[in-house]
Protein backbone atom coordinates (compact mmCIF):
# COMPACT_ATOMS: atom_id res chain seq x y z
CA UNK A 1 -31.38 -33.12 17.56
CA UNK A 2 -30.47 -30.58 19.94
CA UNK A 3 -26.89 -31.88 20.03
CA UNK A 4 -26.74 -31.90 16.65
CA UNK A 5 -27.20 -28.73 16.13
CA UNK A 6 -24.55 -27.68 18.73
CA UNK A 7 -21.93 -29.65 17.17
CA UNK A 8 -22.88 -27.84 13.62
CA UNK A 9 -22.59 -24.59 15.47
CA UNK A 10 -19.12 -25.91 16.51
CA UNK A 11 -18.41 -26.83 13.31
CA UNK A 12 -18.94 -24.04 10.84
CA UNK A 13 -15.92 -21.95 12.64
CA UNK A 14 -13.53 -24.47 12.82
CA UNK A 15 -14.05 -25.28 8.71
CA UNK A 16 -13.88 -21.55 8.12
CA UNK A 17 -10.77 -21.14 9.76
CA UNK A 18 -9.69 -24.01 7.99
CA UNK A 19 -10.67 -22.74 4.49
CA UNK A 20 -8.87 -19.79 5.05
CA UNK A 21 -6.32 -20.94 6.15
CA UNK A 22 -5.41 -22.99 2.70
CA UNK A 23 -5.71 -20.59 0.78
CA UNK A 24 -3.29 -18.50 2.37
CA UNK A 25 -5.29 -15.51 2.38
CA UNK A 26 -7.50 -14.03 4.63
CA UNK A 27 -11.10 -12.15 2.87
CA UNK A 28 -9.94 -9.11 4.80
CA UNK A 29 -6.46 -8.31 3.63
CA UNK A 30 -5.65 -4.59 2.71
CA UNK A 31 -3.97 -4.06 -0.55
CA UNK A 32 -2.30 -0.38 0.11
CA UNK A 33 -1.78 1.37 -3.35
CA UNK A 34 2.08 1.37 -3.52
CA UNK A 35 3.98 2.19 -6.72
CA UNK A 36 4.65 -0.89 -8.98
CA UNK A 37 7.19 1.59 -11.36
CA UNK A 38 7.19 4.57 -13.11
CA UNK A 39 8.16 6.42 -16.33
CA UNK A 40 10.46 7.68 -15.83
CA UNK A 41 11.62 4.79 -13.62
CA UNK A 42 12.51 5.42 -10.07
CA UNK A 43 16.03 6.00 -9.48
CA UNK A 44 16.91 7.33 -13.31
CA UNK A 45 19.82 9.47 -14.44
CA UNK A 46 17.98 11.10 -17.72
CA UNK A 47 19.88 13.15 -20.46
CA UNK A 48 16.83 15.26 -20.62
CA UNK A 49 14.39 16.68 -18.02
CA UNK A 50 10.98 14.94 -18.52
CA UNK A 51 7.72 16.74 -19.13
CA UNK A 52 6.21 14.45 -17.11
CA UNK A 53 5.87 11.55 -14.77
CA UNK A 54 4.04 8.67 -14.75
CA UNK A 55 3.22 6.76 -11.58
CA UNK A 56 1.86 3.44 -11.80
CA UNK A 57 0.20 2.07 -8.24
CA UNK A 58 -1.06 -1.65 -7.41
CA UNK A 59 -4.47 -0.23 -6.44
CA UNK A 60 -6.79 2.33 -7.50
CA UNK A 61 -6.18 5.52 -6.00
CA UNK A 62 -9.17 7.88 -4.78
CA UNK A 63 -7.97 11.13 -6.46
CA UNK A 64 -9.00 13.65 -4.35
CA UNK A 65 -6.50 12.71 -1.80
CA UNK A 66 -3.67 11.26 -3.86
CA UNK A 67 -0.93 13.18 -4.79
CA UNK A 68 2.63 13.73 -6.37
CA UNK A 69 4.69 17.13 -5.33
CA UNK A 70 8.74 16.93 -6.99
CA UNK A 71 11.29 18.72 -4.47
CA UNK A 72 15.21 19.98 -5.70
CA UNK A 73 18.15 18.99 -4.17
CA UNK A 74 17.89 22.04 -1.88
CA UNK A 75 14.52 20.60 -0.58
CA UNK A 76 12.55 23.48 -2.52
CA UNK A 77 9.18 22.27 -3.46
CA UNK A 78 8.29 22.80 -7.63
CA UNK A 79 5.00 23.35 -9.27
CA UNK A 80 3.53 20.13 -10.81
CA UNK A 81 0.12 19.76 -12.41
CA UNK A 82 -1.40 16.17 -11.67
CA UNK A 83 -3.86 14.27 -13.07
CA UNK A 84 -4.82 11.17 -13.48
CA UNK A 85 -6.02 8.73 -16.08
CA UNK A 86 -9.70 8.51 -16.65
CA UNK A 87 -9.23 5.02 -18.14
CA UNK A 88 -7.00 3.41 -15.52
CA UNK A 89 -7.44 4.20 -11.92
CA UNK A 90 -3.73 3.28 -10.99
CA UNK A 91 -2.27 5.94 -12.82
CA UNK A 92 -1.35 8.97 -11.91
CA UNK A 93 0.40 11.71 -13.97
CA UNK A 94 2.66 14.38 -12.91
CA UNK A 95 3.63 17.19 -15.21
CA UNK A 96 6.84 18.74 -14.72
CA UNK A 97 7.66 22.84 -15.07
CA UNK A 98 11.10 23.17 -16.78
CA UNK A 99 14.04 22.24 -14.91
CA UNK A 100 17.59 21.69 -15.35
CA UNK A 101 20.26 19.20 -14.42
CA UNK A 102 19.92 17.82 -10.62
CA UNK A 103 18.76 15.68 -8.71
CA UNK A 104 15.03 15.70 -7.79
CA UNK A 105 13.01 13.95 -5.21
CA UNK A 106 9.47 12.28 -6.05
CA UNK A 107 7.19 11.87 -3.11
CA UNK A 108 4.04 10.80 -3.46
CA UNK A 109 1.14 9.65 -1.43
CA UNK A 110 -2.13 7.82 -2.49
CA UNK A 111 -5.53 6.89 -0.72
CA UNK A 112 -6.50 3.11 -1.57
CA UNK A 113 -9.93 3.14 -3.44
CA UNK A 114 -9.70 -0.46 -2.30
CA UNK A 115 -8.90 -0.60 1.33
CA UNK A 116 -9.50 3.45 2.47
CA UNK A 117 -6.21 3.62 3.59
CA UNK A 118 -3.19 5.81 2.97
CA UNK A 119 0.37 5.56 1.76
CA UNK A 120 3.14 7.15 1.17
CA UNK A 121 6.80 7.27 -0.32
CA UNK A 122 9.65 9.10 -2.01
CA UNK A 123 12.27 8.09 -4.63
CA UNK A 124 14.94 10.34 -6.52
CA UNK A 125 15.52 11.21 -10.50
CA UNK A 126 18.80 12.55 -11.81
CA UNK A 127 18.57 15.13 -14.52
CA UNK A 128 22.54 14.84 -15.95
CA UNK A 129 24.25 17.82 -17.21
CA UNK A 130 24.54 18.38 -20.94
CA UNK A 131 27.77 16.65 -21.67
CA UNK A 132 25.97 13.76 -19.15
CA UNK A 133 28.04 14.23 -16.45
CA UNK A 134 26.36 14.58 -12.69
CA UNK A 135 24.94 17.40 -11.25
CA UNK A 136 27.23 19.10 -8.21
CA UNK A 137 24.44 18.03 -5.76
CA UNK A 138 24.52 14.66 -6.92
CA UNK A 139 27.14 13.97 -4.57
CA UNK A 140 25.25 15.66 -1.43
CA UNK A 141 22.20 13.29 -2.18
CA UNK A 142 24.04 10.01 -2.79
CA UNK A 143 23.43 9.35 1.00
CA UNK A 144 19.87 9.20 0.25
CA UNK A 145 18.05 6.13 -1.18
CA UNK A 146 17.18 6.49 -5.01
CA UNK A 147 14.81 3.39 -4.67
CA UNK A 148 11.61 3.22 -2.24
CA UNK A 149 11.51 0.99 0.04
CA UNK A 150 10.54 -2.31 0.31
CA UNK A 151 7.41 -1.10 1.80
CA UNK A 152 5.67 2.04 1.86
CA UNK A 153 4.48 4.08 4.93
CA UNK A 154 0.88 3.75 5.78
CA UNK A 155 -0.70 5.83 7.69
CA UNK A 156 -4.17 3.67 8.18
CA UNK A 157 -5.41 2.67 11.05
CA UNK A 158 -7.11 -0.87 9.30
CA UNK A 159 -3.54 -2.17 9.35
CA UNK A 160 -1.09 -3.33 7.37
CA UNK A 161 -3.39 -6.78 6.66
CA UNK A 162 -5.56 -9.04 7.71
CA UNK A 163 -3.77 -10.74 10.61
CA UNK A 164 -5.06 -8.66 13.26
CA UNK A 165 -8.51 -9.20 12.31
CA UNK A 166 -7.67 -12.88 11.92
CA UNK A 167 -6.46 -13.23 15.09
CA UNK A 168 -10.13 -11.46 16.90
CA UNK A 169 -11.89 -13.91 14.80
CA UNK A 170 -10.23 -17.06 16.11
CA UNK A 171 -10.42 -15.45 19.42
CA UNK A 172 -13.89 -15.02 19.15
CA UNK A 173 -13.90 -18.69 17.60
CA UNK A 174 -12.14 -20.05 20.20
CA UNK A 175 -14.85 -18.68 22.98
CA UNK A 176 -18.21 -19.13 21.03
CA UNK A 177 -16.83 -23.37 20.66
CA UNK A 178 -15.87 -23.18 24.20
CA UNK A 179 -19.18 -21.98 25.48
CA UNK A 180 -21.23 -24.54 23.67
CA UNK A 181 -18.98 -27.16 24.72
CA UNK A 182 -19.54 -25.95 28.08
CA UNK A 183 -23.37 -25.85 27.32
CA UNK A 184 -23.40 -29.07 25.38
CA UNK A 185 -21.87 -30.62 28.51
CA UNK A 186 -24.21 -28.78 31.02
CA UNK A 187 -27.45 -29.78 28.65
CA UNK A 188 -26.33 -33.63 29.17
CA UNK A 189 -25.56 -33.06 33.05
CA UNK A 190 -29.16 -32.20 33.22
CA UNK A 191 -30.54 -35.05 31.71
């Protein structure tokens, strides 16, 4: 009976790691809130300067420490009122003061509701002159991406997913069945 119950102790780990491991996903992967698009989309020349922005995130965003500030071209940071929607916690609004043609740089940075964990990015909008033409200082800033990139900056410390904690728990896996094989073994010496 004894032996038995060792071998389920053995066991339960091993089919664990196996049931995680077909699905592909591990129970603790983080799910950063990155941008999925906006409105007006990332990277737009616009006729007309909007009145506001919409950002739409992957995740829920804690609102308290997300945020949205719009620089100029000449890195000068302009007022911008956000909110966010009460109905959808993965939007975020930004509204806009006035401004004329340019080209504008969106950062942004949200805290996860999901995961507790923060990240950040930037993209540009071009605001075209009235006969839709660029702006002069579209030229300086065509250097700089007017995409983000392929992934955001996080600044967590839970990581970037699951894998390291994966890793500690087969670790840990890989001792606990060791030691009962080691008792198992030792219990049958005795006998």
């Amino acid at each position: 009976m004894k032996e038995l119950l060792l071998r389920c102790a053995l066991a339960a780990p091993l089919a664990l790691m196996f049931v995680v491991g077909l699905s592909g996903r591990t129970p603790w992967a983080f799910s950063h809130s990155l941008l999925d698009h906006a409105d007006p989309p990332v990277g737009a020349q616009l006729k007309a300067a909007p009145a506001r922005l919409v950002l739409y995130f992957t995740g829920g965003v804690v609102q308290d420490s997300s945020w949205v500030p719009l620089k100029d071209a000449g890195d000068k940071g302009l007022p911008v009122t956000v909110s966010f929607d009460p109905s959808d916690v993965k939007v975020m609004y930004a509204d806009v003061p006035p401004i004329g043609p340019g080209v504008y740089t969106v950062k942004w940075q949200t805290l996860s509701a999901e995961d507790d964990d923060y990240a950040q990015d930037s993209y540009k909008l071009t605001v075209l002159k009235a006969d839709g033409s660029l702006p002069a200082d579209a030229a300086k800033s065509s250097t700089g991406s007017s995409a983000p990139s392929s992934s955001a900056q996080s600044s967590g410390t839970k990581g970037n997913n699951g894998v390291v904690l994966l890793a500690i728990f087969l670790a840990i896996a890989v001792v606990v069945t060791g030691a009962l094989g080691v008792a198992i073994r030792f219990n049958r010496s005795r006998l």
